[in-house]
Protein backbone atom coordinates (compact mmCIF):
# COMPACT_ATOMS: atom_id res chain seq x y z
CA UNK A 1 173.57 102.94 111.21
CA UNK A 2 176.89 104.72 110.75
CA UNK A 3 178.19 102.70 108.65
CA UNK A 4 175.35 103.23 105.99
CA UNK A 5 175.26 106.82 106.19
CA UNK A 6 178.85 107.02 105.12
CA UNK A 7 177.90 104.77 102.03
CA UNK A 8 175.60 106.98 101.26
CA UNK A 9 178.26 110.10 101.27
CA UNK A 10 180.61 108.08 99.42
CA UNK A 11 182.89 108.12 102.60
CA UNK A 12 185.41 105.38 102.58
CA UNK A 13 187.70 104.31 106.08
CA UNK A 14 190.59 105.60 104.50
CA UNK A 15 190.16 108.76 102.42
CA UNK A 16 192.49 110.42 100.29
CA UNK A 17 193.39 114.15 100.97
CA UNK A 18 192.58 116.61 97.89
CA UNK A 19 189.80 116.56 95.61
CA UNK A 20 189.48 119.17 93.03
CA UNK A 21 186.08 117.78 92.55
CA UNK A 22 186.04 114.07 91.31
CA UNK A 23 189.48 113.73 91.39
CA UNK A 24 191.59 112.63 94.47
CA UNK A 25 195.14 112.96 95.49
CA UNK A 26 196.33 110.24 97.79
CA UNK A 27 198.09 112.70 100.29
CA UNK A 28 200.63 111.30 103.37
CA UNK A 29 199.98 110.11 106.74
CA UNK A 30 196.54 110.34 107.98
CA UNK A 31 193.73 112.13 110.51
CA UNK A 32 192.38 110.22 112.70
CA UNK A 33 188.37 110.81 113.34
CA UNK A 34 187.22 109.66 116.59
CA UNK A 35 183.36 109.99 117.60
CA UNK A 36 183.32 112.12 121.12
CA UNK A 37 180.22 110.14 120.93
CA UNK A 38 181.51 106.79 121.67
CA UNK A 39 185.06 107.63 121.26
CA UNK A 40 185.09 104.82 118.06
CA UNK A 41 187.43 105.78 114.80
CA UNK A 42 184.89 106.58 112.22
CA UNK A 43 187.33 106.63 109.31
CA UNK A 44 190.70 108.84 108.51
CA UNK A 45 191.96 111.11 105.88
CA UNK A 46 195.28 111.77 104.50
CA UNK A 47 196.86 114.87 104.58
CA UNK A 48 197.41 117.19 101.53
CA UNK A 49 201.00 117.03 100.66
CA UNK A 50 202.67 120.81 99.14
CA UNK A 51 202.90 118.81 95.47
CA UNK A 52 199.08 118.25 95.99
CA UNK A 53 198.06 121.78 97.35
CA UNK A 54 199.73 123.16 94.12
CA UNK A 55 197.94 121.09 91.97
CA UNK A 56 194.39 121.86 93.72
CA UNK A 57 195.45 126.01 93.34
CA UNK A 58 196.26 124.97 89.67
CA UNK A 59 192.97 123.31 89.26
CA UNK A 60 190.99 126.38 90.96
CA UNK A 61 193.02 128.64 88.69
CA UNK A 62 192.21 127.24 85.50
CA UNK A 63 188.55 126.81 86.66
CA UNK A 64 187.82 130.71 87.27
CA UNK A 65 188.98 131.68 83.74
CA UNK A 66 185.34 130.03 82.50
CA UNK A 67 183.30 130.11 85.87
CA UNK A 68 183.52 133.67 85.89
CA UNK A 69 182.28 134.46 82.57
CA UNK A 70 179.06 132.28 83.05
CA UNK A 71 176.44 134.97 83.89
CA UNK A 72 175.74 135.20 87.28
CA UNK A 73 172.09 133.78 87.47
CA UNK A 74 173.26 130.87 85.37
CA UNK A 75 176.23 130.30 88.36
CA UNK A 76 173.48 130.48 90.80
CA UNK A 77 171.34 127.40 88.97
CA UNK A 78 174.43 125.13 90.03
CA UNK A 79 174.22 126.16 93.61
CA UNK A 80 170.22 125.93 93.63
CA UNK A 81 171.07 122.29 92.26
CA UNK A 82 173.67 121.87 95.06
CA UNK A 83 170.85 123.23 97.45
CA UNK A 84 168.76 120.14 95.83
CA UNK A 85 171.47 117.32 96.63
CA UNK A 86 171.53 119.03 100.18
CA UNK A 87 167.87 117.94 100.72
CA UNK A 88 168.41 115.21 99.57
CA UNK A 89 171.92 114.43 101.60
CA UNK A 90 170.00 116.14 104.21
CA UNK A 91 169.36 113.04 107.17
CA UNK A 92 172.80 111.41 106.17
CA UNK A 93 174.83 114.56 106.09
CA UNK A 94 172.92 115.55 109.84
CA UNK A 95 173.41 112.66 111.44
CA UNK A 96 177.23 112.74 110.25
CA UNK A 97 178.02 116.16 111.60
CA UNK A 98 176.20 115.07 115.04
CA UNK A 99 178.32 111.82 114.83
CA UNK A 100 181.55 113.15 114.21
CA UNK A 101 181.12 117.15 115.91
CA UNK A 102 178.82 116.01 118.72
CA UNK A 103 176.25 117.95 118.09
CA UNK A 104 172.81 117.09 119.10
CA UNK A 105 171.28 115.73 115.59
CA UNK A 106 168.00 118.24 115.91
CA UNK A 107 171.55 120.53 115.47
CA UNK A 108 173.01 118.19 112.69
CA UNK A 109 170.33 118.46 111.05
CA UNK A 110 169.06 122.21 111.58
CA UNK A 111 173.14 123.16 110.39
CA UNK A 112 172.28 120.81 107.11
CA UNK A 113 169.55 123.33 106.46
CA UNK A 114 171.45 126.39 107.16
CA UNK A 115 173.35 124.87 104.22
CA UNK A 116 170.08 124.83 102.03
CA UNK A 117 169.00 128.28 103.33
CA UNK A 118 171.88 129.36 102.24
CA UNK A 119 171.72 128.09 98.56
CA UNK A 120 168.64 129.55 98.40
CA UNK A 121 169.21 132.89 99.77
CA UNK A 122 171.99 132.56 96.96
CA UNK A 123 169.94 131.79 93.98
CA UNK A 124 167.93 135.00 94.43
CA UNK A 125 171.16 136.75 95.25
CA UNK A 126 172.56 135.61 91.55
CA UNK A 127 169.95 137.98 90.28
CA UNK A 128 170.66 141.25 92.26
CA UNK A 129 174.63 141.61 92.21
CA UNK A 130 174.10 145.55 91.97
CA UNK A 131 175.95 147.76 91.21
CA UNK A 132 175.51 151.94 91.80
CA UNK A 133 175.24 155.03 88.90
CA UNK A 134 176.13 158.39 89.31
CA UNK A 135 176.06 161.57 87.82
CA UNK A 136 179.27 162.72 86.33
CA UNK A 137 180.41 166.64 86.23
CA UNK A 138 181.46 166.32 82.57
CA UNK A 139 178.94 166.37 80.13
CA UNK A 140 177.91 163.49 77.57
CA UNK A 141 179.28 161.22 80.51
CA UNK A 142 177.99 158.18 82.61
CA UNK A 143 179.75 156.78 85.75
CA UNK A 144 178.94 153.89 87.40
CA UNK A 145 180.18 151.07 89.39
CA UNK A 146 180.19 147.53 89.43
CA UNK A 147 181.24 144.59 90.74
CA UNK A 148 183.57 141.49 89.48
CA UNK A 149 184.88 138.02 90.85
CA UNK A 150 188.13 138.31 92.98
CA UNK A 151 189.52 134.60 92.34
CA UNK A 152 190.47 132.08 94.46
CA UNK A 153 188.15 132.23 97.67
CA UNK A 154 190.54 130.30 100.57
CA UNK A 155 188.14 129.05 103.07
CA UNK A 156 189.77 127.52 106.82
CA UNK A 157 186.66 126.39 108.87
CA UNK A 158 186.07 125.37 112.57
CA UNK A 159 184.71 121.59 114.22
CA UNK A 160 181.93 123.32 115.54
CA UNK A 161 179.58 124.16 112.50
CA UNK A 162 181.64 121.48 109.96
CA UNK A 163 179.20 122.12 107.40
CA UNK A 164 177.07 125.25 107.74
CA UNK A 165 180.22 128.09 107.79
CA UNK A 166 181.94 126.32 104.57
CA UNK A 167 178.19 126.77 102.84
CA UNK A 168 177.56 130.28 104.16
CA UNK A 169 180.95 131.49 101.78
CA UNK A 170 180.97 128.69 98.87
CA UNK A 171 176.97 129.60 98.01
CA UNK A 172 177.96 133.28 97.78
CA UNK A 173 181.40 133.36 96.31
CA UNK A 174 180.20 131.06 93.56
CA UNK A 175 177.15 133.14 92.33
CA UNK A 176 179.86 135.97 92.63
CA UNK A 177 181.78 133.94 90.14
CA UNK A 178 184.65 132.84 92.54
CA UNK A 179 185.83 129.60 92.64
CA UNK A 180 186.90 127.72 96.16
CA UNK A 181 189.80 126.05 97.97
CA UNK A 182 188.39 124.83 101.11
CA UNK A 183 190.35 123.50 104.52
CA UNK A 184 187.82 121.84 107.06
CA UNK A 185 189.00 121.77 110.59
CA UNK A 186 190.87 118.54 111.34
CA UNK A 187 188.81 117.65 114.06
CA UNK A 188 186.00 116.55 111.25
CA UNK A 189 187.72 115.98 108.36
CA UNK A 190 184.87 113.51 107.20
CA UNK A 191 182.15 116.24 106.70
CA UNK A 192 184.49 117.88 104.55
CA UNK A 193 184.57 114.65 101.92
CA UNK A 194 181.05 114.35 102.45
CA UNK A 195 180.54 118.08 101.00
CA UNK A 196 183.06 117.87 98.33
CA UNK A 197 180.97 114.88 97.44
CA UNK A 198 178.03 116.08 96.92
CA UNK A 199 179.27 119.12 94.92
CA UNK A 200 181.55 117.18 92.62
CA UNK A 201 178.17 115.29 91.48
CA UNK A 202 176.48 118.55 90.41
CA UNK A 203 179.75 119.98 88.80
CA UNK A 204 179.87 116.44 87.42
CA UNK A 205 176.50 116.54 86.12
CA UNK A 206 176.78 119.94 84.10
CA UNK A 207 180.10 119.08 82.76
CA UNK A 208 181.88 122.42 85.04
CA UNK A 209 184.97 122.22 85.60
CA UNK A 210 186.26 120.46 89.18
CA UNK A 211 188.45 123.14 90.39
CA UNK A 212 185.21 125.60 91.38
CA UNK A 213 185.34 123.07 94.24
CA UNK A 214 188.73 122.16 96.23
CA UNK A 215 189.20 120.39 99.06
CA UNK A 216 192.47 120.24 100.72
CA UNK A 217 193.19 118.52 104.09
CA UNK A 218 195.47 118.90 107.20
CA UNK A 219 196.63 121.25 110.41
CA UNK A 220 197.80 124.71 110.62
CA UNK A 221 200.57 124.18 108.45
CA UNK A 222 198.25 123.56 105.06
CA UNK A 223 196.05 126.77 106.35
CA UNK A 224 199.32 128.56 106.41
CA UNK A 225 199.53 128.01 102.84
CA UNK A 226 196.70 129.39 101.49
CA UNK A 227 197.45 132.46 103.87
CA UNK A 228 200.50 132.87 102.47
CA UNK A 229 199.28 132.52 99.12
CA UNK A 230 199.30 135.43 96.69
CA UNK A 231 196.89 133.42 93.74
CA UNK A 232 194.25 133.60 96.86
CA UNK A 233 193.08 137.11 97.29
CA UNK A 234 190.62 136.51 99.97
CA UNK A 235 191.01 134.08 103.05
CA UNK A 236 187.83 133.06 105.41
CA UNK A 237 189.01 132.15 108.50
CA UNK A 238 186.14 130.76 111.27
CA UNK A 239 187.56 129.62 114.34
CA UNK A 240 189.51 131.02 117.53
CA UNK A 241 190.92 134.65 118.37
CA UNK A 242 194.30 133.19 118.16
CA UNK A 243 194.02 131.07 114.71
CA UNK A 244 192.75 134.53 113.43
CA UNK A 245 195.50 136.26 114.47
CA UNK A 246 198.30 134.23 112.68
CA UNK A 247 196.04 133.90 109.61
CA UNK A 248 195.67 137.90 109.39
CA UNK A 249 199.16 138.44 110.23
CA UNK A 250 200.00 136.39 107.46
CA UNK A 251 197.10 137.82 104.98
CA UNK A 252 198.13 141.10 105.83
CA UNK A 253 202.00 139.96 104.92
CA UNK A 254 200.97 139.76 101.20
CA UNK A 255 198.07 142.77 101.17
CA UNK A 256 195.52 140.42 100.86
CA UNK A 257 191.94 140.44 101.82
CA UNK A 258 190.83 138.37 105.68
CA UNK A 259 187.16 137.60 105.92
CA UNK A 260 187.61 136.80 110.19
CA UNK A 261 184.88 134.95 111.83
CA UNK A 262 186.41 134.49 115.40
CA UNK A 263 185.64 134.05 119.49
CA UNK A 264 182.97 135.16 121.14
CA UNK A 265 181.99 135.93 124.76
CA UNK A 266 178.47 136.97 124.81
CA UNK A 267 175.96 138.04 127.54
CA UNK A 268 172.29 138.30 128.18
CA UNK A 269 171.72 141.49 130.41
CA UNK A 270 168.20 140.58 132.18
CA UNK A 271 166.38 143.80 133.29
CA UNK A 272 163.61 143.98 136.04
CA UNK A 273 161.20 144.26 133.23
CA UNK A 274 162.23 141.16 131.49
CA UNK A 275 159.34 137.93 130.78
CA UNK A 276 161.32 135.49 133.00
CA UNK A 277 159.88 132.22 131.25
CA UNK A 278 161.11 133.36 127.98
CA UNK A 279 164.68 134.20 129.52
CA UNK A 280 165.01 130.81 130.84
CA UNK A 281 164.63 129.21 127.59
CA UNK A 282 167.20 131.46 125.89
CA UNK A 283 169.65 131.57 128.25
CA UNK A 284 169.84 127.94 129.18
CA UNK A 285 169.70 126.53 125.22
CA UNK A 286 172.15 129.55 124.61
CA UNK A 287 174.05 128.12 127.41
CA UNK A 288 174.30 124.06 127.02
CA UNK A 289 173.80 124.35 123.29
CA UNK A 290 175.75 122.35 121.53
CA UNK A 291 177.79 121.87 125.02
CA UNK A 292 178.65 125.55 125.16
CA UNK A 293 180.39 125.09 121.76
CA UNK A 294 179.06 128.04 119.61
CA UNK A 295 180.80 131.08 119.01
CA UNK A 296 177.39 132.80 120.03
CA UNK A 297 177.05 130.48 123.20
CA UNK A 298 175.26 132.99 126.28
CA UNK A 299 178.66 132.52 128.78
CA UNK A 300 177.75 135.30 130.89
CA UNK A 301 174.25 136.31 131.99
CA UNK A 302 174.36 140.06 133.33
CA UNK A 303 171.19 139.96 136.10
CA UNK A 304 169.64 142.93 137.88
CA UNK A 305 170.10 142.71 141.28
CA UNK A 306 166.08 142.96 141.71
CA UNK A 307 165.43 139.46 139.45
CA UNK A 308 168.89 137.82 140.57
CA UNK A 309 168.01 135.16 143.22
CA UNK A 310 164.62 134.36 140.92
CA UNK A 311 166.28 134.01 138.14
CA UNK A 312 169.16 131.74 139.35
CA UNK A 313 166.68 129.86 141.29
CA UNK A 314 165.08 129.14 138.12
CA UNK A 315 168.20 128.37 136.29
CA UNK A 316 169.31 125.93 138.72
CA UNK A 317 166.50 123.87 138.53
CA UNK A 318 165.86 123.92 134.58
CA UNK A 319 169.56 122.27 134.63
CA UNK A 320 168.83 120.14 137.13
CA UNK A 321 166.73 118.63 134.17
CA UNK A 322 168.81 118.65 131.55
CA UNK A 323 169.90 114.73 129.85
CA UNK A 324 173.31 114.23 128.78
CA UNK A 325 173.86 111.75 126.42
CA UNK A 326 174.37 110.31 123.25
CA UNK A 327 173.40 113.56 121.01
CA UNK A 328 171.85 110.94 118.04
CA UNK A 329 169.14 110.18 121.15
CA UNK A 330 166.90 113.02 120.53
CA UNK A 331 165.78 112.50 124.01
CA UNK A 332 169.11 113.94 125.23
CA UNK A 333 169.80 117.84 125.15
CA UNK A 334 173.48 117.91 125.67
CA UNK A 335 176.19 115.83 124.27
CA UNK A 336 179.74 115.75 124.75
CA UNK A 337 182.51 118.12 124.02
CA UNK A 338 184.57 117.52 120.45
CA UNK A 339 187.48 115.63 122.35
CA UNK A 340 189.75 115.13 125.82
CA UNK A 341 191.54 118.36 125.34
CA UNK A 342 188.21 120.16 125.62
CA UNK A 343 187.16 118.33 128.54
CA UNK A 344 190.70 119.35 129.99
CA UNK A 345 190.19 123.04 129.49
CA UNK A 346 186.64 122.88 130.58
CA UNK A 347 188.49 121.34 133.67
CA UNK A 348 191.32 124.01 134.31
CA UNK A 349 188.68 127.01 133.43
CA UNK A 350 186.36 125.65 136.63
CA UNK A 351 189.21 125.37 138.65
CA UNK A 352 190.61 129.13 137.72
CA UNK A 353 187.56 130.75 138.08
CA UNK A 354 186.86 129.19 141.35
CA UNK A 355 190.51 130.21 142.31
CA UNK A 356 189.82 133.43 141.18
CA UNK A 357 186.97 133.85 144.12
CA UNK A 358 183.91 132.55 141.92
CA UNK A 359 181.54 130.71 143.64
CA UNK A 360 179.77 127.28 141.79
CA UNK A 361 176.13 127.16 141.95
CA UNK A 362 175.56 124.07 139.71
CA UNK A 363 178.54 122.07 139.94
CA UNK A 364 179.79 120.61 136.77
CA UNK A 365 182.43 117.74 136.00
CA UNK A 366 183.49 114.74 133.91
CA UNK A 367 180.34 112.20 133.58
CA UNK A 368 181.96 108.52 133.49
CA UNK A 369 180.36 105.17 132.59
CA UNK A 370 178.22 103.52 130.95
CA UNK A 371 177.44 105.88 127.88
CA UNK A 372 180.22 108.17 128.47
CA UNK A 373 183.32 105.58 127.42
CA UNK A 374 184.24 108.66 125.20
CA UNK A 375 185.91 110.57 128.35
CA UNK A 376 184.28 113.48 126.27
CA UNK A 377 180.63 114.04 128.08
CA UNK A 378 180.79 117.27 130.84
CA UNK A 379 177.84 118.77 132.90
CA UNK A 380 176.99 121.97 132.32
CA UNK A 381 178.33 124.66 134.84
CA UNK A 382 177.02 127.63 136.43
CA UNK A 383 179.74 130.13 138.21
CA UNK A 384 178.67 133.25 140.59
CA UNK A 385 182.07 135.61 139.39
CA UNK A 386 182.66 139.18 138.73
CA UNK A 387 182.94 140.74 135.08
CA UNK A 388 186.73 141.75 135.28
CA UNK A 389 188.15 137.56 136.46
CA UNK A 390 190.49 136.47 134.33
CA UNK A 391 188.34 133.26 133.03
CA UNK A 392 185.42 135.30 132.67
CA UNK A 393 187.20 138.07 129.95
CA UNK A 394 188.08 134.73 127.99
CA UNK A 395 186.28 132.07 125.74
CA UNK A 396 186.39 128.59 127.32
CA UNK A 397 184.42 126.58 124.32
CA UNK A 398 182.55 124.11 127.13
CA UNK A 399 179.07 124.78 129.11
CA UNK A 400 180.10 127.54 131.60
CA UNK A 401 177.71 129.83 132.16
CA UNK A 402 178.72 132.80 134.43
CA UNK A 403 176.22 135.01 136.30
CA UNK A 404 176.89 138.57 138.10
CA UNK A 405 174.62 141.60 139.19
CA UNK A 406 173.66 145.01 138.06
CA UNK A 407 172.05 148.06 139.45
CA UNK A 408 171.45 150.30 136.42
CA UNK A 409 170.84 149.30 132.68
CA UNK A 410 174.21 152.10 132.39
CA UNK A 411 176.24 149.29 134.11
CA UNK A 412 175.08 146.09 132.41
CA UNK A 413 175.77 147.76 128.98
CA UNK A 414 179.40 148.55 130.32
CA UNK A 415 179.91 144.97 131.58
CA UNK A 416 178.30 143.69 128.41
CA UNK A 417 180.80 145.90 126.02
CA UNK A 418 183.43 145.09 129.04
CA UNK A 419 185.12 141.98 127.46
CA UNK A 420 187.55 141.76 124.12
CA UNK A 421 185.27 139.61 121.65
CA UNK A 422 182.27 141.19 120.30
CA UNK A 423 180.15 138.91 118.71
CA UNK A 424 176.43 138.44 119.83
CA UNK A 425 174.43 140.01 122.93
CA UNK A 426 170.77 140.27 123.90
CA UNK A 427 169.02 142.41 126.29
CA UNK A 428 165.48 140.19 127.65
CA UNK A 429 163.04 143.39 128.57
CA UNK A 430 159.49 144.61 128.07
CA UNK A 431 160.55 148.24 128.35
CA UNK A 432 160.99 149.68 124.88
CA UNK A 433 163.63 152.75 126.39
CA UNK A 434 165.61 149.33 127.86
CA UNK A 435 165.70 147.95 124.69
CA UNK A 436 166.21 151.10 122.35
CA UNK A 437 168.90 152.11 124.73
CA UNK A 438 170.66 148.52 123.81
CA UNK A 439 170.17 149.50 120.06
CA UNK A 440 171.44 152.44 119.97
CA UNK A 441 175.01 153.49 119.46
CA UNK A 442 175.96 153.85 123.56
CA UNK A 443 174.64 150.09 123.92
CA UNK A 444 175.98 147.11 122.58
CA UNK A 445 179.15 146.96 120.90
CA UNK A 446 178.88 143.60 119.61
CA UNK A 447 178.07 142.65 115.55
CA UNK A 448 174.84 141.00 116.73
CA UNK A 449 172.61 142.82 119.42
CA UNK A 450 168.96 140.78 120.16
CA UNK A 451 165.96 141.77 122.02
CA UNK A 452 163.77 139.22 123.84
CA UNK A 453 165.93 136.34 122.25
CA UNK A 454 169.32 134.91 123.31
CA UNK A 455 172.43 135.03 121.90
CA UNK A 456 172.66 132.16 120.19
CA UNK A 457 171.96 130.92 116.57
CA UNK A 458 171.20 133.20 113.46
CA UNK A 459 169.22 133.71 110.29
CA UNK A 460 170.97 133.40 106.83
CA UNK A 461 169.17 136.83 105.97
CA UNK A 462 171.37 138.99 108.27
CA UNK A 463 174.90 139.95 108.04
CA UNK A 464 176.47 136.86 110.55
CA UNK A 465 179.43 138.50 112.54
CA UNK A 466 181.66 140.97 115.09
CA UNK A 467 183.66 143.48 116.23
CA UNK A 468 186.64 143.84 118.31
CA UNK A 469 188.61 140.18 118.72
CA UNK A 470 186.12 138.49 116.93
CA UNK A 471 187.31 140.07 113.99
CA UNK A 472 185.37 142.14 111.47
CA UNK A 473 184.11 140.04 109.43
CA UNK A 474 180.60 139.45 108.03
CA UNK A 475 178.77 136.49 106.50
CA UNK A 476 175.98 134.80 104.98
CA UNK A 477 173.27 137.95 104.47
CA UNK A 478 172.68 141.35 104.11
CA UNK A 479 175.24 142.44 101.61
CA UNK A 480 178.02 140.44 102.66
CA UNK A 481 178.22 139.28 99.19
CA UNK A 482 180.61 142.34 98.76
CA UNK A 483 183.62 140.74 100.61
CA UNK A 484 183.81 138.26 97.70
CA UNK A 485 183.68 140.92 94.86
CA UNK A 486 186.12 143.44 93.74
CA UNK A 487 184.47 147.17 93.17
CA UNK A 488 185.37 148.82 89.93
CA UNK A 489 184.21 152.55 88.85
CA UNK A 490 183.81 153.33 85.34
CA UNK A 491 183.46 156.25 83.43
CA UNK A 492 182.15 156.48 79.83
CA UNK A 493 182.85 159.15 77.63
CA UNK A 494 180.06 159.62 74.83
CA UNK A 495 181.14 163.16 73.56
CA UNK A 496 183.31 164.14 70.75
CA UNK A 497 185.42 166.40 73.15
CA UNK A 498 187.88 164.77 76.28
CA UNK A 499 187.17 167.81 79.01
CA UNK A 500 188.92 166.87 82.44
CA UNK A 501 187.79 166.45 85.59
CA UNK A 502 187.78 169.61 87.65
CA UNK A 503 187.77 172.01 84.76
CA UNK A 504 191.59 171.69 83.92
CA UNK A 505 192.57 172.98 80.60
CA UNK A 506 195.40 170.87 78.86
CA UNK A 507 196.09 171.88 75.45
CA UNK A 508 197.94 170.28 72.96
């Protein structure tokens, strides 16, 4: 079955490194892509040499001079025909990223229609790039403000969503009349020609030219490049607090823009008042979702001390019934972690939190045999620890879930805001001054604060994103359309006279 769903992407078992749309530079040495499925090499890529990333920022330059003039609703008909090819793409494409990432395929192919949501959040977007007027206090003039294309938008994206995070920024900095240069993680490299793909046929198709769409390939070194890179005013970074870090520093180096997408560590505070049934669904698919490899995976669930034995009673036994397994089996709800180094610091994080006096109350491990020839396939973990352990203030990307006790809704909030990331929370309550207190500026400090639903997941209508170590940045809705736009103020004279601002008097 594989084997035909790469025909249909046009994916070859060697692939060549940069595309700046149809055309592809043969790059050196290659990426290996192993399944953590089955452990099998699905295909490699070549790396993008330096010759070949200046070539792509070339292409991308010479492609923004006309993109950006096209009007903006006429820029947004290419990405609702990209949208199009994505429903079309849409079962290959799915089953690829749950191939190659993992991921269960209901997740495949749910992050294959973030991708369309996306485009078509974008399309109606094209239309309502606005701008603001205001009143000058010189007569005969107008002021206003609008908004214009910064360039080059560099894009570095994680394994986890190979897909999805790449769409959220390409659908909105092209209607905004930016072009991209795009580095998928090189843990699934394949995804990325699959995309570039699919795009080249619709740039292809309307005659645009190939550098609105780049693809370059490779590790840290290539990302370090486009960081580094004045002719890229704006770099999207998704992936760990650390990656961010060096990508910022070197953003920052140059006075550039950082879009920073990075770790979570995000809780579920459970109140006495909270619907118990509807808490165990949330936390546990918030938990062992996508094997605990989300940035908004629930890795610590923040009980009251009332509802704590139920609710880990109840916990226990809905894992006890998880299925582990090949994630293409949509009888299975876990599958296995992206490779053997995550398995190894799923590993070391059990044994340091046990070390560190927390006590296991569904005991995980490395599942061998038939089905799990991989090494990559782990059982989801729950850990009785304390808010302040070591492994508990960090993000181990694996199926940990950590539970601790409260006495007053004061408390959970502080152990809630008591970690360094601050990407998603949820409060599960039936008691609106619980919830409002949550909402309100002494609750949650995290980007993304939920009522009666976990932590995990989002809509393409909000503003995706966090504070604090997971960086600042915002996504996908809302108006995070700005980040991609520069802001210009103009003023427009239509007197016969020149009077200054303030009232000053210059005479000539």
């Amino acid at each position: 079955m594989i084997q035909h769903v790469l025909a249909e992407l046009g994916i070859q078992s060697h692939n060549p490194a940069t595309s700046t749309g149809s055309q592809w530079m043969p790059g050196t040495g290659k990426i290996e892509s192993f399944s953590p499925v089955d452990g099998k090499l699905i295909g490699t890529v070549a790396n993008t040499t330096k010759e070949e990333y200046e070539a792509a920022i070339v292409s991308a330059q010479k492609a923004f001079e006309s993109w950006r003039m096209m009007p903006a609703p006429k820029r947004g008909e290419i990405v609702r025909q990209f949208g199009d090819k994505l429903r079309e793409k849409k079962n290959a494409l799915g089953t690829l990223v749950s191939y190659e990432m993992g991921k269960s395929l209901q997740e495949g192919l749910g992050e294959v229609q973030e991708m369309i949501d996306i485009c078509d959040f974008a399309v109606g977007l094209s239309r309502q790039l606005y701008g603001l007027t205001m009143h000058s206090e010189r007569a005969l003039h107008r002021m206003y403000e609008q908004y214009h294309p910064l360039g080059i938008v560099g894009i570095i994206s994680a394994f986890n969503f190979p897909v999805a995070v790449w769409a959220w920024n390409t659908a909105l900095a092209w209607i905004c009349g930016d072009v991209c240069v795009w580095k998928p993680s090189e843990k699934a490299p394949l995804c990325g020609i699959a995309c570039q793909n699919i795009i080249a046929e619709v740039l292809n198709e309307n005659q645009l030219p190939e550098g609105i769409s780049v693809l370059i390939q490779g590790n840290y070194e290539v990302g370090e490049w486009m960081s580094s890179d004045r002719r890229v005013p704006l770099v999207s970074a998704t992936g760990s607090t650390r990656m961010g870090k060096a990508v910022n520093q070197k953003v920052a180096e140059r006075l550039g823009r950082a879009l920073l997408e990075l770790g979570g560590n995000n809780a579920i505070i459970v109140t006495p008042n909270a619907d118990v049934d509807m808490t165990i669904i949330g936390a546990v698919f918030g938990a062992v979702g996508t094997a605990g490899q989300r940035c908004t995976t629930t890795r610590r669930l923040i009980i009251h001390e009332s509802r704590y034995d139920e609710m880990v009673n109840r916990l226990t036994k809905a894992y006890g019934q998880l299925k582990i397994g090949n994630p293409l089996d949509q009888a299975n709800h876990v599958g296995p972690l992206i490779d053997q180094g995550a398995v190894a610091m799923y590993s070391k994080a059990l044994e340091a939190v046990v070390a560190e006096g927390g006590k296991v109350l569904v005991e995980g491990g490395v599942l061998q045999g038939e089905g799990y020839e991989s090494g990559c396939y782990v059982k989801p973990a729950i850990v009785e620890a304390q808010n302040h352990y070591k492994m508990v203030q960090e993000e181990t990307f694996a199926p940990i879930l950590y539970v601790m006790k409260y006495s007053t809704i004061e408390e959970a909030i502080a152990m809630q805001n008591g970690v360094a990331q601050g990407l998603s929370s949820a409060i599960m309550t039936t008691n609106m001054r619980e919830a409002e207190l949550f909402l309100s500026a002494a609750g949650s400090d995290c980007g993304i604060a939920n009522v009666n639903i976990g932590t995990s997941g989002a809509e393409i209508g909000g503003a995706f994103g966090g504070e604090k170590e997971t960086g600042g940045g915002r996504e996908s809705g809302s108006d995070a359309w700005k980040v991609y736009m520069r802001r210009q103020t103009n003023t427009i004279n239509y007197s016969t006279q020149l009077p200054l601002a303030q009232g000053i008097k210059f005479d000539i």
